[in-house]
Protein backbone atom coordinates (compact mmCIF):
# COMPACT_ATOMS: atom_id res chain seq x y z
CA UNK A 1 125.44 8.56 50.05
CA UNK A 2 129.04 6.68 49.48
CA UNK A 3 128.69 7.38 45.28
CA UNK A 4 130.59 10.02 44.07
CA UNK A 5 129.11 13.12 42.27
CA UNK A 6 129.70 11.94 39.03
CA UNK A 7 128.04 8.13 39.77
CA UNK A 8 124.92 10.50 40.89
CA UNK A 9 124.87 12.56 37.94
CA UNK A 10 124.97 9.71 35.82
CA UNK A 11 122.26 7.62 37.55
CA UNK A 12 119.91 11.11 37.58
CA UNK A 13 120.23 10.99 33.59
CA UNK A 14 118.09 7.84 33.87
CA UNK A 15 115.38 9.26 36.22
CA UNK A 16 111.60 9.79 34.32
CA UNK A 17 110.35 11.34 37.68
CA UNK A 18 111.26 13.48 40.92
CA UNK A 19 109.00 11.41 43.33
CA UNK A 20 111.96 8.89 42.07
CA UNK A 21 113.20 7.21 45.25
CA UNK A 22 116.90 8.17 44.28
CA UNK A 23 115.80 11.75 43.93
CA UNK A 24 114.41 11.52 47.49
CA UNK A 25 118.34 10.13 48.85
CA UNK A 26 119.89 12.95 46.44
CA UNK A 27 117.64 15.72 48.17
CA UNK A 28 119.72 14.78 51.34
CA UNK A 29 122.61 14.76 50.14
CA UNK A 30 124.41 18.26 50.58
CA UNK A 31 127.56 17.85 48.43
CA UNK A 32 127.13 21.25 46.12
CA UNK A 33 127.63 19.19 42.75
CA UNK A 34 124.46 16.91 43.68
CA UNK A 35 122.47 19.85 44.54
CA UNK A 36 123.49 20.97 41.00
CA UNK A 37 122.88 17.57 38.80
CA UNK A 38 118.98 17.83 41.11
CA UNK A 39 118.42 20.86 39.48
CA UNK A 40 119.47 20.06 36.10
CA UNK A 41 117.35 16.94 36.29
CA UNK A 42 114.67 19.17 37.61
CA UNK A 43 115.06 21.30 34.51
CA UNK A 44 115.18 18.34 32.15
CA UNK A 45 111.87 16.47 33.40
CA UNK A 46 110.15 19.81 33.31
CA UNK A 47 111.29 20.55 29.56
CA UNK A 48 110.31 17.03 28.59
CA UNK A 49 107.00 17.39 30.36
CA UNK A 50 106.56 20.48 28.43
CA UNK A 51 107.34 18.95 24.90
CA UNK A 52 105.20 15.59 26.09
CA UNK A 53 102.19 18.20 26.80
CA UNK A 54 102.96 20.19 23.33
CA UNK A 55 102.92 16.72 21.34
CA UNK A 56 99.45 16.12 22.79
CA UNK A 57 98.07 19.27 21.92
CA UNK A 58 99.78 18.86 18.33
CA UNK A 59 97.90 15.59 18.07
CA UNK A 60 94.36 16.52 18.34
CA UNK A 61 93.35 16.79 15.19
CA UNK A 62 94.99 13.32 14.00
CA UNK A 63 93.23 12.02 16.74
CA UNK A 64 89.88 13.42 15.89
CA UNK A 65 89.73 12.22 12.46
CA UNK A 66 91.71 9.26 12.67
CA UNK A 67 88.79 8.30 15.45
CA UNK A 68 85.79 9.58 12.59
CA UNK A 69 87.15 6.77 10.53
CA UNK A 70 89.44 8.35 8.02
CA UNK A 71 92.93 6.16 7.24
CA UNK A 72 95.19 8.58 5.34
CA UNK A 73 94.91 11.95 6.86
CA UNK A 74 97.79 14.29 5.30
CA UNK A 75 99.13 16.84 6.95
CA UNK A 76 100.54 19.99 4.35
CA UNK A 77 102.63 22.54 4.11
CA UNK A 78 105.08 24.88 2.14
CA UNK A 79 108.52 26.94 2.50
CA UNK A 80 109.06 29.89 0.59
CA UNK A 81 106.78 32.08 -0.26
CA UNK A 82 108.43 35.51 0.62
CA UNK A 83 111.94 35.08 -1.23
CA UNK A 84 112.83 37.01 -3.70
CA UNK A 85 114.09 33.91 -5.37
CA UNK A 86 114.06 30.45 -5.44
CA UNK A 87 111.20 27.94 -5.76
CA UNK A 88 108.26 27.38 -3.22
CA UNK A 89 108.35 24.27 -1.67
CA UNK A 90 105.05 21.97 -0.08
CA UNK A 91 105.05 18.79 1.37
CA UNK A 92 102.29 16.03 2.34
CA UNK A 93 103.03 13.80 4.79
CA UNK A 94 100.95 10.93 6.12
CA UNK A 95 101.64 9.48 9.54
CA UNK A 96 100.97 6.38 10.42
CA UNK A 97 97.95 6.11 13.12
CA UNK A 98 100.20 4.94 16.20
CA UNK A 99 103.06 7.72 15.42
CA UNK A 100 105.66 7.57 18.40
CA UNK A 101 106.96 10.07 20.87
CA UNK A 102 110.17 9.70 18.83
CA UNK A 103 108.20 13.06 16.89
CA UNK A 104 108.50 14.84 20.47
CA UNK A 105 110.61 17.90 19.31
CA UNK A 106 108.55 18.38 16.56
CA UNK A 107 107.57 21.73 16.10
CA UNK A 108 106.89 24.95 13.35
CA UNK A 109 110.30 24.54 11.52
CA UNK A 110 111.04 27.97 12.12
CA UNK A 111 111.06 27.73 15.35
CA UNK A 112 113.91 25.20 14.66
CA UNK A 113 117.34 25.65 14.73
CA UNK A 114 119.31 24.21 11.48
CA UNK A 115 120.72 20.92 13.41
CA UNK A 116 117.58 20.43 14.65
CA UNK A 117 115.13 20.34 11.91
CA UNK A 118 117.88 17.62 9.72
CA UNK A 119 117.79 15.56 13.42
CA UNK A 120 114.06 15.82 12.81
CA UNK A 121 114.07 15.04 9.02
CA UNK A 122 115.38 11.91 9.52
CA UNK A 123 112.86 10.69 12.27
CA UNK A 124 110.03 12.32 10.66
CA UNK A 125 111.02 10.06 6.89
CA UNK A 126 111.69 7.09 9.07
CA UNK A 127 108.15 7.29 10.88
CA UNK A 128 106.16 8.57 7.55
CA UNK A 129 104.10 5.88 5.62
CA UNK A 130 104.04 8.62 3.05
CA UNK A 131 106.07 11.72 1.89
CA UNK A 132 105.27 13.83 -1.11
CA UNK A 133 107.01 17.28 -2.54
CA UNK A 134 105.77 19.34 -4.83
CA UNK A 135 107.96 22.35 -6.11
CA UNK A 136 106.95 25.52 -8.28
CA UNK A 137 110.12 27.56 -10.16
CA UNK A 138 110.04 30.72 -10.19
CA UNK A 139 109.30 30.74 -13.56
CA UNK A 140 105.65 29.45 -12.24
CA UNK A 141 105.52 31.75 -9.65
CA UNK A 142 105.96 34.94 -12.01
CA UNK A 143 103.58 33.38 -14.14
CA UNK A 144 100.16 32.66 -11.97
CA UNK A 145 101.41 35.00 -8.65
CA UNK A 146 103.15 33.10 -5.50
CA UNK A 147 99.31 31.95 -3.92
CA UNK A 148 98.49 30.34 -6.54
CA UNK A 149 102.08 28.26 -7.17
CA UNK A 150 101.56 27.45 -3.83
CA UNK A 151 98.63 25.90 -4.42
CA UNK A 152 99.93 24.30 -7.16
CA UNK A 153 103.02 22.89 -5.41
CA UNK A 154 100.46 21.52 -2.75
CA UNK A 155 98.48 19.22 -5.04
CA UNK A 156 101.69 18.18 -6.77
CA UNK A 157 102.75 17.40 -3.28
CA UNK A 158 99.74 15.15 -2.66
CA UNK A 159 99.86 13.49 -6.12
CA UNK A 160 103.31 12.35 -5.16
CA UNK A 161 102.43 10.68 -1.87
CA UNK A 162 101.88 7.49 -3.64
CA UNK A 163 98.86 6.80 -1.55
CA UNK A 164 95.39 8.93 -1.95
CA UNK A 165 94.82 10.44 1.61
CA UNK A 166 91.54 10.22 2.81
CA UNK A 167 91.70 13.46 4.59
CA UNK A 168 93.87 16.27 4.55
CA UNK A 169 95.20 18.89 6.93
CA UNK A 170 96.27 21.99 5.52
CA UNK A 171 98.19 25.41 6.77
CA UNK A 172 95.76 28.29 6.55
CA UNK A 173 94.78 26.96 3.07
CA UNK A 174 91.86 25.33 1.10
CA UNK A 175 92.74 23.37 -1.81
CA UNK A 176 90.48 22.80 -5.22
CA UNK A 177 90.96 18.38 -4.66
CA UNK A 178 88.10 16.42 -3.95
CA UNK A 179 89.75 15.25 -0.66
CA UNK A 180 87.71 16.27 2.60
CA UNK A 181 90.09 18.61 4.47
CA UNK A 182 90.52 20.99 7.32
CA UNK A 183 92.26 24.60 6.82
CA UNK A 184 94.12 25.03 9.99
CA UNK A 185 95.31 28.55 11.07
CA UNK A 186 98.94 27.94 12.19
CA UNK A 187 98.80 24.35 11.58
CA UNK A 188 102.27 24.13 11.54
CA UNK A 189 101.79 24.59 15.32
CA UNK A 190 98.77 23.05 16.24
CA UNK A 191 99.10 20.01 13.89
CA UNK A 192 102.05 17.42 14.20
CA UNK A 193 101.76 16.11 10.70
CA UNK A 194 101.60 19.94 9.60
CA UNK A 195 104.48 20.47 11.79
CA UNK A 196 106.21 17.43 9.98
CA UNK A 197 105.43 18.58 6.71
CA UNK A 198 106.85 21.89 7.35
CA UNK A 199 110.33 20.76 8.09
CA UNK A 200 110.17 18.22 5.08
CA UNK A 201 109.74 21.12 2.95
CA UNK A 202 111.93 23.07 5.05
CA UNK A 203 115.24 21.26 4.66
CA UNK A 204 114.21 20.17 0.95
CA UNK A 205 114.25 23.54 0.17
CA UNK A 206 117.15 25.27 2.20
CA UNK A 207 119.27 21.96 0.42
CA UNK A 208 118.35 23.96 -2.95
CA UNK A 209 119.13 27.17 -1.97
CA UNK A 210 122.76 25.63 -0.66
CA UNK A 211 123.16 24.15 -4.28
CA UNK A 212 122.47 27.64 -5.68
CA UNK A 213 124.31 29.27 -3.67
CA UNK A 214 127.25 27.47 -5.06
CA UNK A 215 126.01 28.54 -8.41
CA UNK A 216 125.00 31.77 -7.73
CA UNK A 217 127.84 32.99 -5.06
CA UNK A 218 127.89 36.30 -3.69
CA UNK A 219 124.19 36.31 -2.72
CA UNK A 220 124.08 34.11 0.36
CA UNK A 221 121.64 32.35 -0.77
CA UNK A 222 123.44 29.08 1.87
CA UNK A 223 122.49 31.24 4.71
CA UNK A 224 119.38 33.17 3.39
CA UNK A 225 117.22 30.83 1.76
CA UNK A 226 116.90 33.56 -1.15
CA UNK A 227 115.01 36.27 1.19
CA UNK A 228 115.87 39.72 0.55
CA UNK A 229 118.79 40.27 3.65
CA UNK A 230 120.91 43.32 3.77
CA UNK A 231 124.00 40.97 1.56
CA UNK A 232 121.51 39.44 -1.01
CA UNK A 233 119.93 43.29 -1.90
CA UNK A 234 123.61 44.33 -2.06
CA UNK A 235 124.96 41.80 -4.07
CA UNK A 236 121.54 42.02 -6.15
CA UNK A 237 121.99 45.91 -7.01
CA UNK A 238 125.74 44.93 -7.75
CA UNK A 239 125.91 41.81 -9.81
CA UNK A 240 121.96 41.82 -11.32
CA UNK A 241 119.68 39.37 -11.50
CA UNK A 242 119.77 35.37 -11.62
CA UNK A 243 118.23 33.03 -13.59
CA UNK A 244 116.27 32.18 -10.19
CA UNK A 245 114.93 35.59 -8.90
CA UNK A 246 111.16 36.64 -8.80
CA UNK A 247 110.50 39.11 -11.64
CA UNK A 248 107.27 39.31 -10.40
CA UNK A 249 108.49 40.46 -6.84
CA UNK A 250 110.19 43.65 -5.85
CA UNK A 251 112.68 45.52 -6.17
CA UNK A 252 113.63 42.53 -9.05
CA UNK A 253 110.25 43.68 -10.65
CA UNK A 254 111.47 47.37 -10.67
CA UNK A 255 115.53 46.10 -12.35
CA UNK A 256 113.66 44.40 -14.83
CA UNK A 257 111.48 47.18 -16.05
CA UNK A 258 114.44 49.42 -15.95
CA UNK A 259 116.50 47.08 -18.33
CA UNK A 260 113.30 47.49 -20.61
């Protein structure tokens, strides 16, 4: 071919397929840098056919119940339950029926890198028709234990939505709402609105733990999301306890009834 690498390379960003007819000139062409940009198309179509085939699978159950009739089918989840401070965080989302591949990358937010999952929170707010959060202190969670706040910061999460759901899709938990729902195990990776709901909750909450980091410095909470890391347990035994640690979680549980 007369183009020059870099007119190739740019062209192959545009290709959707290898049985592309420009694929089929570039597989005769033996310059080293096209051989190259084939392979790194090669690489991209088969990581986008991957997340295409994930997205499907992560659809099914919208599909299935969207196609039984239901309207508002929620998706839920929460952030947070094994800090050792902080709140615990849900989130209902409700997508609308014809959500778009924009969702692709979604996934379990911690599978997520940081970058990723705000790239995603955007999308994911843009495409919603509905996003509720519901948040339990930790005042909440020392007073009824951590399942139950979680629970708690579920239905709050729904209530907020600011349209009833008419179905709801939960992570590995059954809630006491007279909603018809489905307790998924691993929902946040078998269920896109799950999935969406997770990272919702996920960057909600990790934007908390930034703010209290700046009030509470020395802990990490920025970079730890309050869970009990090698810094936060030495700062912890150092400086004592904040008005935001579990005192119904170890070793906070154990500082406390010393002080007593």
């Amino acid at each position: 071919m007369s183009e020059t690498v870099k007119v190739i390379k740019e062209k192959l960003l545009n290709v959707t397929t290898m049985e592309d007819p420009f694929v089929k000139l570039c597989e005769k062409d033996e310059r080293k840098g096209v051989q190259t940009a084939l392979i790194q198309t090669k690489r991209r179509l088969k990581k986008a056919e991957h997340l295409l085939e994930r997205f499907e699978m992560m659809s099914r159950f919208e599909k299935k119940y969207h196609k039984a009739g239901f309207e508002y089918i929620a998706g839920i989840d929460e952030v947070g339950r094994g800090p050792l401070a902080g709140p615990v965080v849900a989130c209902s989302i409700v997508l609308p029926k014809d959500f778009s591949v924009s969702l692709v990358e979604v996934n379990d937010s911690k599978q997520l890198s940081l970058a990723k999952r705000e790239e995603l929170f955007d999308k994911i707010m843009d495409e919603a028709l509905a996003v509720g959060i519901g948040i339990k202190s930790e005042t909440v969670i020392d007073s009824v234990n951590i399942y139950e706040a979680t629970k708690l910061a579920m239905i709050d999460s729904i209530n907020e939505l600011g349209i009833k759901p008419d179905y709801l899709l939960i992570d590995a938990m059954t809630l006491p709402v007279d909603i018809p729902q489905d307790n998924i195990i691993k929902g946040d990776a078998n269920s896109i609105s799950i999935a969406c709901a997770s990272i919702i909750a996920k960057v909600t909450r990790d934007r908390m733990m930034f703010e209290f980091d700046n009030t509470y410095p020395g802990y990490g909470f920025a970079t730890n999301a309050g869970y009990g890391t090698k810094e936060h347990l030495i700062h912890l035994k150092e400086a004592g306890i904040t008005p935001i640690h579990r005192k119904s979680f170890e070793p906070i549980k154990s500082m406390v009834n010393k002080e007593n």
